[in-house]
C-alpha atoms as a PDB file:
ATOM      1  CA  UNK A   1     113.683  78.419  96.410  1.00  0.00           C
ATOM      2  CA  UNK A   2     114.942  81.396  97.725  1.00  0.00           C
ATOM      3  CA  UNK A   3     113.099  84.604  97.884  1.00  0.00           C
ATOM      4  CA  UNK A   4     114.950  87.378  95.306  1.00  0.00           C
ATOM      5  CA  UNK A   5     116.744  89.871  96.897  1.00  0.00           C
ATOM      6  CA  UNK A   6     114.710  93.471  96.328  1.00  0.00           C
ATOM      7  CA  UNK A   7     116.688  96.240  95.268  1.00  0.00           C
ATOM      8  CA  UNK A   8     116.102  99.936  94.782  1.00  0.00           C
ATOM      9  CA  UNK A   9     117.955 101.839  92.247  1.00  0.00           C
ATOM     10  CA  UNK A  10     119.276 105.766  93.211  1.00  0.00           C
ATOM     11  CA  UNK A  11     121.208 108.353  90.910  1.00  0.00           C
ATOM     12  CA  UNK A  12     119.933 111.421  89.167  1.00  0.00           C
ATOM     13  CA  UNK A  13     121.546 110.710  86.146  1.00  0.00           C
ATOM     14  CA  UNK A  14     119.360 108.370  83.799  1.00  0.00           C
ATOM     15  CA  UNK A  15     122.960 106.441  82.411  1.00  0.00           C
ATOM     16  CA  UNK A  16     124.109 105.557  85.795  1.00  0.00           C
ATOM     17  CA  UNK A  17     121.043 103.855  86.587  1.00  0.00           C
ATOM     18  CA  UNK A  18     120.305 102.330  83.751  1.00  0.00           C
ATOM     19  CA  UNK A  19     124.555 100.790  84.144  1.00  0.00           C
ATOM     20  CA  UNK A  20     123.239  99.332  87.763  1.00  0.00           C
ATOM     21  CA  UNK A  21     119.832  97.873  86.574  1.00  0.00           C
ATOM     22  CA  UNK A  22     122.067  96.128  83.862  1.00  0.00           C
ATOM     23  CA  UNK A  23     124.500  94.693  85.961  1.00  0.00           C
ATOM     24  CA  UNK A  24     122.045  94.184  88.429  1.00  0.00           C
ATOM     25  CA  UNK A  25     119.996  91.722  85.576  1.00  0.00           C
ATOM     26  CA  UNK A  26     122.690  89.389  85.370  1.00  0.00           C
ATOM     27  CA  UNK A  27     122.846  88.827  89.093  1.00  0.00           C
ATOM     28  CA  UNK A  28     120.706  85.526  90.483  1.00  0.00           C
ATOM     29  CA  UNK A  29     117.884  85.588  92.767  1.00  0.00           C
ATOM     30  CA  UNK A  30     118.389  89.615  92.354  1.00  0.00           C
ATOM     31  CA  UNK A  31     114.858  91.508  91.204  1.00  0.00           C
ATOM     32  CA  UNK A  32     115.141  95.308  90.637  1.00  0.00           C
ATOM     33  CA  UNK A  33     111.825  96.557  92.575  1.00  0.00           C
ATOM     34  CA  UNK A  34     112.397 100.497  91.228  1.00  0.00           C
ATOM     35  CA  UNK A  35     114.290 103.483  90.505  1.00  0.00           C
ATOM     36  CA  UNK A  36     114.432 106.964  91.869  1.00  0.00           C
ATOM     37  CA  UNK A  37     116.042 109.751  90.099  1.00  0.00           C
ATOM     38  CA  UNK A  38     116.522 112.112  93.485  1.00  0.00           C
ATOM     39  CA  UNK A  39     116.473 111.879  97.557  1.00  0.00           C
ATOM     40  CA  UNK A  40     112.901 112.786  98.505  1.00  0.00           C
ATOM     41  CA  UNK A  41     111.876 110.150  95.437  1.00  0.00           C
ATOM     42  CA  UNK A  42     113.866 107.759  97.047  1.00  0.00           C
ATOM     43  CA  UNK A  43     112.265 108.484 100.471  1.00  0.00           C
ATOM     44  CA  UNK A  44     109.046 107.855  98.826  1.00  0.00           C
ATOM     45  CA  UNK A  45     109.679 104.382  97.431  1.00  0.00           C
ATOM     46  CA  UNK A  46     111.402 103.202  99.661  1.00  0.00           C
ATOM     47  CA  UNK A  47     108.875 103.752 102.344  1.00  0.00           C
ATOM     48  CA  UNK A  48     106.328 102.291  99.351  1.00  0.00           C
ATOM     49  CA  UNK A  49     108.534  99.190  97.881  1.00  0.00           C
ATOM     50  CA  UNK A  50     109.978  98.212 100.892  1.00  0.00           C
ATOM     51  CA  UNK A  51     113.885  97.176  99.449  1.00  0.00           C
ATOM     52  CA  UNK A  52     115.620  94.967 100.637  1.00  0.00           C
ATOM     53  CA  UNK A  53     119.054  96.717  99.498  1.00  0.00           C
ATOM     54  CA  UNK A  54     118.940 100.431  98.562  1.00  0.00           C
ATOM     55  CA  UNK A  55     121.881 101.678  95.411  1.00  0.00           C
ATOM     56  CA  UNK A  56     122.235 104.757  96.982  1.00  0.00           C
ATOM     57  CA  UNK A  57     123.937 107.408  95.021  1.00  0.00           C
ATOM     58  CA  UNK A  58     126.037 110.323  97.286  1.00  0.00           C
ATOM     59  CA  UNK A  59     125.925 113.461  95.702  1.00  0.00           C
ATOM     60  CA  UNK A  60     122.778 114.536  94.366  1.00  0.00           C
ATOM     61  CA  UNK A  61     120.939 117.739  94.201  1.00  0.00           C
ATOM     62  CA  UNK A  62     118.441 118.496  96.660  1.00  0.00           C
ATOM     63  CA  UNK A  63     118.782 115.967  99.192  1.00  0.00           C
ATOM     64  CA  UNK A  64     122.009 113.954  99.372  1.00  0.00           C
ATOM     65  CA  UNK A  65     122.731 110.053 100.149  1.00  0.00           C
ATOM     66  CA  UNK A  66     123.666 110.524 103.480  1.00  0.00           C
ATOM     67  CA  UNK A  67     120.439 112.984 103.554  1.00  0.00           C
ATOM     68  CA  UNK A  68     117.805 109.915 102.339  1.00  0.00           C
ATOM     69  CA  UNK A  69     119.310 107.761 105.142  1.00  0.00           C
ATOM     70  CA  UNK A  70     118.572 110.727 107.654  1.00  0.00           C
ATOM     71  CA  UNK A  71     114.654 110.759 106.310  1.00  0.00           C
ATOM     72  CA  UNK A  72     114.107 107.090 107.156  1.00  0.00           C
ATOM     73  CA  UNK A  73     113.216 105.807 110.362  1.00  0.00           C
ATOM     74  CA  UNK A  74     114.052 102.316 109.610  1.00  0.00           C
ATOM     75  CA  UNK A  75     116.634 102.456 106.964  1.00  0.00           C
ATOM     76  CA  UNK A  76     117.649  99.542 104.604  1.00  0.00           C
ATOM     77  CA  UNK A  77     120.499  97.989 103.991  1.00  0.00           C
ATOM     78  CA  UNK A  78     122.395 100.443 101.945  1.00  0.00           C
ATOM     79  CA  UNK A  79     125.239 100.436  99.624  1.00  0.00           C
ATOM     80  CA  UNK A  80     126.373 103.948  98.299  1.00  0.00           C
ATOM     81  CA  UNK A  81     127.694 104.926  94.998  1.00  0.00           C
ATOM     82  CA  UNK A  82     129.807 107.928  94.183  1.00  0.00           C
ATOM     83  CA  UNK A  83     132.217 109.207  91.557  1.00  0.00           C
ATOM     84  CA  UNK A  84     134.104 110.481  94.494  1.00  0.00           C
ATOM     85  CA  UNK A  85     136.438 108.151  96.962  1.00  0.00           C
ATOM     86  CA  UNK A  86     136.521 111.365  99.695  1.00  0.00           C
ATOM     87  CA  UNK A  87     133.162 110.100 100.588  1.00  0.00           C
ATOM     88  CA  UNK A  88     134.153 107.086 101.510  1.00  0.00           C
ATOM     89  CA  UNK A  89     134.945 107.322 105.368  1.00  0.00           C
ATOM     90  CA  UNK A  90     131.933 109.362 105.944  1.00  0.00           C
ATOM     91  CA  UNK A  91     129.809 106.327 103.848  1.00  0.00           C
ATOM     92  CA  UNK A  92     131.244 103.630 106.299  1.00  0.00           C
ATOM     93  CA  UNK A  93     130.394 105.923 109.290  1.00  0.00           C
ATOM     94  CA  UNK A  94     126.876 105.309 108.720  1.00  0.00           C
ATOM     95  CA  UNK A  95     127.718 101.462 108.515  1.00  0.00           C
ATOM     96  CA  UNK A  96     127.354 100.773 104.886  1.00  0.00           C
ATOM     97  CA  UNK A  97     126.794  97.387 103.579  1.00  0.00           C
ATOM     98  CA  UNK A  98     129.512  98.927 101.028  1.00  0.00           C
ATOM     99  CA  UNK A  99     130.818 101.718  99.021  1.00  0.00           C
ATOM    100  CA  UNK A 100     131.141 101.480  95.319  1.00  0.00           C
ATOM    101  CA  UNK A 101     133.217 103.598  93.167  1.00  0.00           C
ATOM    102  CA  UNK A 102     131.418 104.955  89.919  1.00  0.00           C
ATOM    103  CA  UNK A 103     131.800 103.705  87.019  1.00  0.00           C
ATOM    104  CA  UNK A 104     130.913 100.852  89.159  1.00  0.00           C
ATOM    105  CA  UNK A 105     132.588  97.491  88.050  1.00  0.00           C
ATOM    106  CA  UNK A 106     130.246  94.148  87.721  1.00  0.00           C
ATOM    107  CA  UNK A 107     132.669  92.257  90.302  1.00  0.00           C
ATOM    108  CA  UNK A 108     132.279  95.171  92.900  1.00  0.00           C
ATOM    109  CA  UNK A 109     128.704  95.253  92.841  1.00  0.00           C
ATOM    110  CA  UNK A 110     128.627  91.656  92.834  1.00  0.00           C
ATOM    111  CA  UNK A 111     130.584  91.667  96.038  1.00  0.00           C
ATOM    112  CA  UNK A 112     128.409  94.041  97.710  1.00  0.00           C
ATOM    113  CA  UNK A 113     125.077  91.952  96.767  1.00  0.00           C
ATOM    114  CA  UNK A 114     127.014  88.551  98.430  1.00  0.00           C
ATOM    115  CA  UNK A 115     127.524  90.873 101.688  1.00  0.00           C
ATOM    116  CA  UNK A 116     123.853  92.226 101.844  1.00  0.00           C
ATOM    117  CA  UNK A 117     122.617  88.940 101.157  1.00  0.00           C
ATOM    118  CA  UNK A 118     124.699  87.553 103.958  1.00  0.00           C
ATOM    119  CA  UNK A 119     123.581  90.348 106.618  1.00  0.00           C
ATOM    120  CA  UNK A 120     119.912  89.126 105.511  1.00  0.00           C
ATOM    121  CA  UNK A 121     120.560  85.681 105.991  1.00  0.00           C
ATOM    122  CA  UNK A 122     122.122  86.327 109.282  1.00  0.00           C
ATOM    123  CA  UNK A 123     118.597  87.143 111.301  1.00  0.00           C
ATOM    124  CA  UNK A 124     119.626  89.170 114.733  1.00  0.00           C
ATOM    125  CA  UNK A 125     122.651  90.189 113.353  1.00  0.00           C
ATOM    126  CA  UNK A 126     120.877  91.830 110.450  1.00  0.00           C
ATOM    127  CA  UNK A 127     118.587  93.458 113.385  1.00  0.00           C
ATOM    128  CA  UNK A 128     121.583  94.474 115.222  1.00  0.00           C
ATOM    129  CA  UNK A 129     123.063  96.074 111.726  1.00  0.00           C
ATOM    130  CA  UNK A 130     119.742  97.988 111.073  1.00  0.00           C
ATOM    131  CA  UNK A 131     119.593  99.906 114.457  1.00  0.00           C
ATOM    132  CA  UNK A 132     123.473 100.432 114.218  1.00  0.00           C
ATOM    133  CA  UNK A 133     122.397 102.363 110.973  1.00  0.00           C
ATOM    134  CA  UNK A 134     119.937 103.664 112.795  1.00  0.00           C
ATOM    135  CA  UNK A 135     121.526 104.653 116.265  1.00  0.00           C
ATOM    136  CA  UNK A 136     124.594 106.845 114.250  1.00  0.00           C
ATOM    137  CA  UNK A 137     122.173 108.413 112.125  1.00  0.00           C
ATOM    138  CA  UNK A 138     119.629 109.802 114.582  1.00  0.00           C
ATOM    139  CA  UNK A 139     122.911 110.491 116.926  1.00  0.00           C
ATOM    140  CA  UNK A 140     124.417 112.876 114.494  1.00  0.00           C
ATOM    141  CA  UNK A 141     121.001 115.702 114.807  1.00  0.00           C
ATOM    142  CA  UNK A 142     118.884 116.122 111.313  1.00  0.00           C
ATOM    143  CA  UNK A 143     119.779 119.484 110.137  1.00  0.00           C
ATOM    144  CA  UNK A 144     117.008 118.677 107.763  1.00  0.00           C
ATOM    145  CA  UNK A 145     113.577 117.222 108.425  1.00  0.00           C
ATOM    146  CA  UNK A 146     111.093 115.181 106.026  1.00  0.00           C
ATOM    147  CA  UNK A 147     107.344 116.267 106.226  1.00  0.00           C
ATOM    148  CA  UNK A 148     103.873 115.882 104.402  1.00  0.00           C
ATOM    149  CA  UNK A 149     102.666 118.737 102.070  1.00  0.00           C
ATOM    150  CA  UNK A 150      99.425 116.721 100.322  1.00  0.00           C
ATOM    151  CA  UNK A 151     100.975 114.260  98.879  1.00  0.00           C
ATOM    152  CA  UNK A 152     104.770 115.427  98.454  1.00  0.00           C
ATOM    153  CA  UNK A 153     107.366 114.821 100.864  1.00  0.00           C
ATOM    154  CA  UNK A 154     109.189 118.157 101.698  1.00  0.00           C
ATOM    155  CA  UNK A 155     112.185 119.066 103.296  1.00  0.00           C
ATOM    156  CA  UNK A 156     112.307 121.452 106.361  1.00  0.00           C
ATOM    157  CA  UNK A 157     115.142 122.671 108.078  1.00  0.00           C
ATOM    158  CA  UNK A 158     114.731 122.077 111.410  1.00  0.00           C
ATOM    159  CA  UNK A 159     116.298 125.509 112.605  1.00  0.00           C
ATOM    160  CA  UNK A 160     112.873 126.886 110.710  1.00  0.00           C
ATOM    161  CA  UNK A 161     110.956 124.575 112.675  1.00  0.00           C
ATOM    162  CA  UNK A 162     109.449 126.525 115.570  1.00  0.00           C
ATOM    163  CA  UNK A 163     107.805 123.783 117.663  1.00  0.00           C
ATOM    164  CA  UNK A 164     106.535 120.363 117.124  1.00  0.00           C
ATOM    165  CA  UNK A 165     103.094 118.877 118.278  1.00  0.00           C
ATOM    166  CA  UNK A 166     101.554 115.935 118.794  1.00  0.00           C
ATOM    167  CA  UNK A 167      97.464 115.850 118.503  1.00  0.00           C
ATOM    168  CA  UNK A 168      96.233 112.433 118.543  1.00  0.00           C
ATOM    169  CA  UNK A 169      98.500 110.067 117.155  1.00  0.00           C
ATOM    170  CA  UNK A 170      99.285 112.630 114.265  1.00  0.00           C
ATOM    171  CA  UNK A 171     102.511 114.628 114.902  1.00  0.00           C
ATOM    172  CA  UNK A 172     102.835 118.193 113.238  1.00  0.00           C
ATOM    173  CA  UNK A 173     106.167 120.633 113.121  1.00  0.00           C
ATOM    174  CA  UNK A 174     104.586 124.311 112.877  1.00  0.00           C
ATOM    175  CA  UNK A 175     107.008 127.055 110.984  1.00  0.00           C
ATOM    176  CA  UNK A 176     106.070 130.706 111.150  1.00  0.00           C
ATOM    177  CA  UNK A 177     103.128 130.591 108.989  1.00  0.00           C
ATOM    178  CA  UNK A 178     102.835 126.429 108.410  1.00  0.00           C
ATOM    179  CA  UNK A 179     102.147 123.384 109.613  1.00  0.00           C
ATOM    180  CA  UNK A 180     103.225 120.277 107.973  1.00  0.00           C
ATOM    181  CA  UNK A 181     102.362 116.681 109.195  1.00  0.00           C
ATOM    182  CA  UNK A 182     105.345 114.684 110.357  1.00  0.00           C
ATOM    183  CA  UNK A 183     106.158 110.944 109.770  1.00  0.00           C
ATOM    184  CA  UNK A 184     107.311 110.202 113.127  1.00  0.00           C
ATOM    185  CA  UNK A 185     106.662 109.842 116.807  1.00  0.00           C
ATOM    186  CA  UNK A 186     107.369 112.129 119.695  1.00  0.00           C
ATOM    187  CA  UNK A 187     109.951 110.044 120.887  1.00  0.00           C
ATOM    188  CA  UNK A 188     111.888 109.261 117.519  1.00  0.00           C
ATOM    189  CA  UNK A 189     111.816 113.102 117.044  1.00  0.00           C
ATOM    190  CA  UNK A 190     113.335 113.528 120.302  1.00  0.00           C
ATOM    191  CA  UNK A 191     116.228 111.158 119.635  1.00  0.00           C
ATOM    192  CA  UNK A 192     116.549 112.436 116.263  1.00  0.00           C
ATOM    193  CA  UNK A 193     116.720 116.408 116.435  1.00  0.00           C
ATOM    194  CA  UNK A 194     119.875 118.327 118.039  1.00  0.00           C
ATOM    195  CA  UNK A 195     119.176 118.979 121.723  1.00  0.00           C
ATOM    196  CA  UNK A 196     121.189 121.784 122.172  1.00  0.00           C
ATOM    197  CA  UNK A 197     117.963 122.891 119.650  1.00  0.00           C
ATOM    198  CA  UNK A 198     115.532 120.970 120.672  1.00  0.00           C
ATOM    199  CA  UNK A 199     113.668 120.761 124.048  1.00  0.00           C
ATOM    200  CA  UNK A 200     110.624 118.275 125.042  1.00  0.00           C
ATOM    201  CA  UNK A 201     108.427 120.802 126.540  1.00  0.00           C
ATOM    202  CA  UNK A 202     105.519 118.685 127.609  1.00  0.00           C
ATOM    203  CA  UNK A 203     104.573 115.227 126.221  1.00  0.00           C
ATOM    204  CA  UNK A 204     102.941 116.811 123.535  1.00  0.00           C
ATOM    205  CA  UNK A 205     105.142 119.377 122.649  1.00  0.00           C
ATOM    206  CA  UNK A 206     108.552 119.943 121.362  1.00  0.00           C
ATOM    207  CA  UNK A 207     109.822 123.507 121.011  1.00  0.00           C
ATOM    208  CA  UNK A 208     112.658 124.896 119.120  1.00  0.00           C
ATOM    209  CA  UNK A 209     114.721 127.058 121.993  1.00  0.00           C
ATOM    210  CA  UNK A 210     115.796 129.575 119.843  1.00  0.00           C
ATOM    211  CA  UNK A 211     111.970 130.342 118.749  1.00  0.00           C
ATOM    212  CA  UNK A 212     110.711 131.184 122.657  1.00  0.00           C
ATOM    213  CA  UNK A 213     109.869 134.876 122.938  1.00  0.00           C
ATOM    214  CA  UNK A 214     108.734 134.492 126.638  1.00  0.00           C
ATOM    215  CA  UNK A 215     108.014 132.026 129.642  1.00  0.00           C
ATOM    216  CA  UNK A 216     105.140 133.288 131.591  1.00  0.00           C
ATOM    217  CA  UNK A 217     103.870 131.957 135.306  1.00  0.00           C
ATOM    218  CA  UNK A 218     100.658 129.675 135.315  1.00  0.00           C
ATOM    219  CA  UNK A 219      98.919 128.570 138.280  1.00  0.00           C
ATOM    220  CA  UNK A 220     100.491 125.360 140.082  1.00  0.00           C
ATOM    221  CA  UNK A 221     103.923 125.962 139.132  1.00  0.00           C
ATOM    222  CA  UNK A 222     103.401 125.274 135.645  1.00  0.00           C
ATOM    223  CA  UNK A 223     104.578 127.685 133.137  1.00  0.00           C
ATOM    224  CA  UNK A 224     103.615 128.993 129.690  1.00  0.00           C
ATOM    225  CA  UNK A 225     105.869 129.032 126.658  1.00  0.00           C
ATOM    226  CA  UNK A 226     105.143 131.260 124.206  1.00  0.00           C
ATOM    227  CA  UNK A 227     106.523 130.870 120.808  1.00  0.00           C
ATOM    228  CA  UNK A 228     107.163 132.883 118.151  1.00  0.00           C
ATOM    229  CA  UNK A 229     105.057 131.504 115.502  1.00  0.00           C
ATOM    230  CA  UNK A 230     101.903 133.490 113.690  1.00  0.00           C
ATOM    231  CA  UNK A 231      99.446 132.550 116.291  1.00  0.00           C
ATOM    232  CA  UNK A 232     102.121 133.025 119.548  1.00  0.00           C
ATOM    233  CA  UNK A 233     101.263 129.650 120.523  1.00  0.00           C
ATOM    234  CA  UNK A 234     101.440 129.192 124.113  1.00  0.00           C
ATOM    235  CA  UNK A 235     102.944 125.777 125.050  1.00  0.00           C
ATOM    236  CA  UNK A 236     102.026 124.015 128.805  1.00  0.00           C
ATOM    237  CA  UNK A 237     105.534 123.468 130.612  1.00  0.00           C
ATOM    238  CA  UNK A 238     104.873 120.991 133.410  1.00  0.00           C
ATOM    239  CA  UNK A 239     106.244 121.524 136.785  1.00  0.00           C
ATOM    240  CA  UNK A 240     108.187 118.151 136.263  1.00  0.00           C
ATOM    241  CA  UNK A 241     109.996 120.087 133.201  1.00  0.00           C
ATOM    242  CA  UNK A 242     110.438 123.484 134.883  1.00  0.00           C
ATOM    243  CA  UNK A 243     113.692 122.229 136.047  1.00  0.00           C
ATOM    244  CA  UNK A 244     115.375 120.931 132.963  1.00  0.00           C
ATOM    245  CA  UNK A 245     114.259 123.653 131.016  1.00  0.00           C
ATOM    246  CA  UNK A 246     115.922 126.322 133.700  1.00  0.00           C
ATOM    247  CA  UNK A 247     118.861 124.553 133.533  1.00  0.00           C
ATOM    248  CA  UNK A 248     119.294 125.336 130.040  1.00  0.00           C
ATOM    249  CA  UNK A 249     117.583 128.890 129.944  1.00  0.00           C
ATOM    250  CA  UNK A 250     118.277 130.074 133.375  1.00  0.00           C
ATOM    251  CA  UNK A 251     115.240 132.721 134.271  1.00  0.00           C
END
């Protein structure tokens, strides 16, 4: 027998879910695994449920669809919902299983179900889908950034970011006054943030351009960068980065 296809349930309004998990119960071989009522919720179960297929509702307050799909390193396949057809380009731009228009009909969602359950069946070219989703997302720059505060996920944005670290295999962004633990590596941050913002300083260290107050000589033709946060952290630039980084800030 066939394993049930898991879906997760997204919309801040209370109705609109409770129309999908309905519809949803009269599909076959189709198990509703949650709900989430708002973006960083949805972040959070879907990193905890693992879905198969995420219902992903556009406009919401806080953190959007397209927003959630930013957050995730490994997105799943999504289908959005909206009350609003203008979305509709942007939704296939991020490679969509599909796009549902709200009040969503039973034959529609049925539709999109058949086409997830297809891409799942398909093996490599469900990989090949994934990192599609993947590869436009992180292309387009997070304006916005997930992190850890305890055991909340918050969002960041990234021009208040001032540099990022990596201690261990733990990665932290630091803000002016705070420093928040970061679900990512150094790599996926580098491939993710916008590098006319961003610049890998040292293998450890990603700082935010516009947050260097100076760049002082070290010994060996290594540099210090000095940032702008509450402690002036001073960043190691490696002689193997000097270049790139004059290149963009010509001293």
């Amino acid at each position: 027998m066939a394993r049930s296809l898991k879906v997760l349930v997204v919309d801040d309004e209370e109705l609109a879910r409770a129309r999908v998990k309905d519809l949803l119960s009269a599909e076959v071989d189709v198990l509703c695994v949650g709900e989430a009522e708002n973006g960083l919720e949805a972040v959070e179960k879907v990193r905890a449920l693992a879905p198969d297929v995420v219902i992903l509702d556009i406009q919401m307050p806080g953190m959007n669809g397209f927003e959630v799909i930013e957050a995730l390193d490994e997105p799943p396949l999504v289908v959005f919902a909206t009350a609003y057809d203008e979305y509709a380009i942007r939704a296939f731009e991020v490679n969509s299983v599909d796009y549902l228009l709200k009040p969503i009909a039973a034959e529609r969602l049925r539709d999109a179900i058949d086409r997830a359950r297809r891409l799942l069946a398909g093996g490599p070219d469900l990989a090949r889908e994934v990192e599609r989703l993947s590869a436009l997302v992180r292309s387009r720059g997070a304006s916005r950034l997930p992190v850890q505060k305890g055991k909340r996920i918050a969002l960041l944005d990234t021009a208040d970011i001032v540099w990022f670290e990596a201690d261990d295999e733990l990665v932290y962004a630091h803000t002016r006054d705070a420093k928040c633990l970061v679900n990512a590596t150094m790599s996926e941050l580098e491939k993710r943030l916008d590098p006319a913002l961003f610049f890998r300083v040292h293998r450890s260290s990603i700082v935010n351009l516009k947050r260097i107050l100076e760049i002082v000589p070290w010994f060996g033709g290594k540099y210090k960068v000095v940032v702008d946060d509450a402690a002036r952290s001073e960043l190691v630039l490696p002689r193997a980065r000097v270049k790139a980084l004059r290149e963009i800030l010509p001293w």
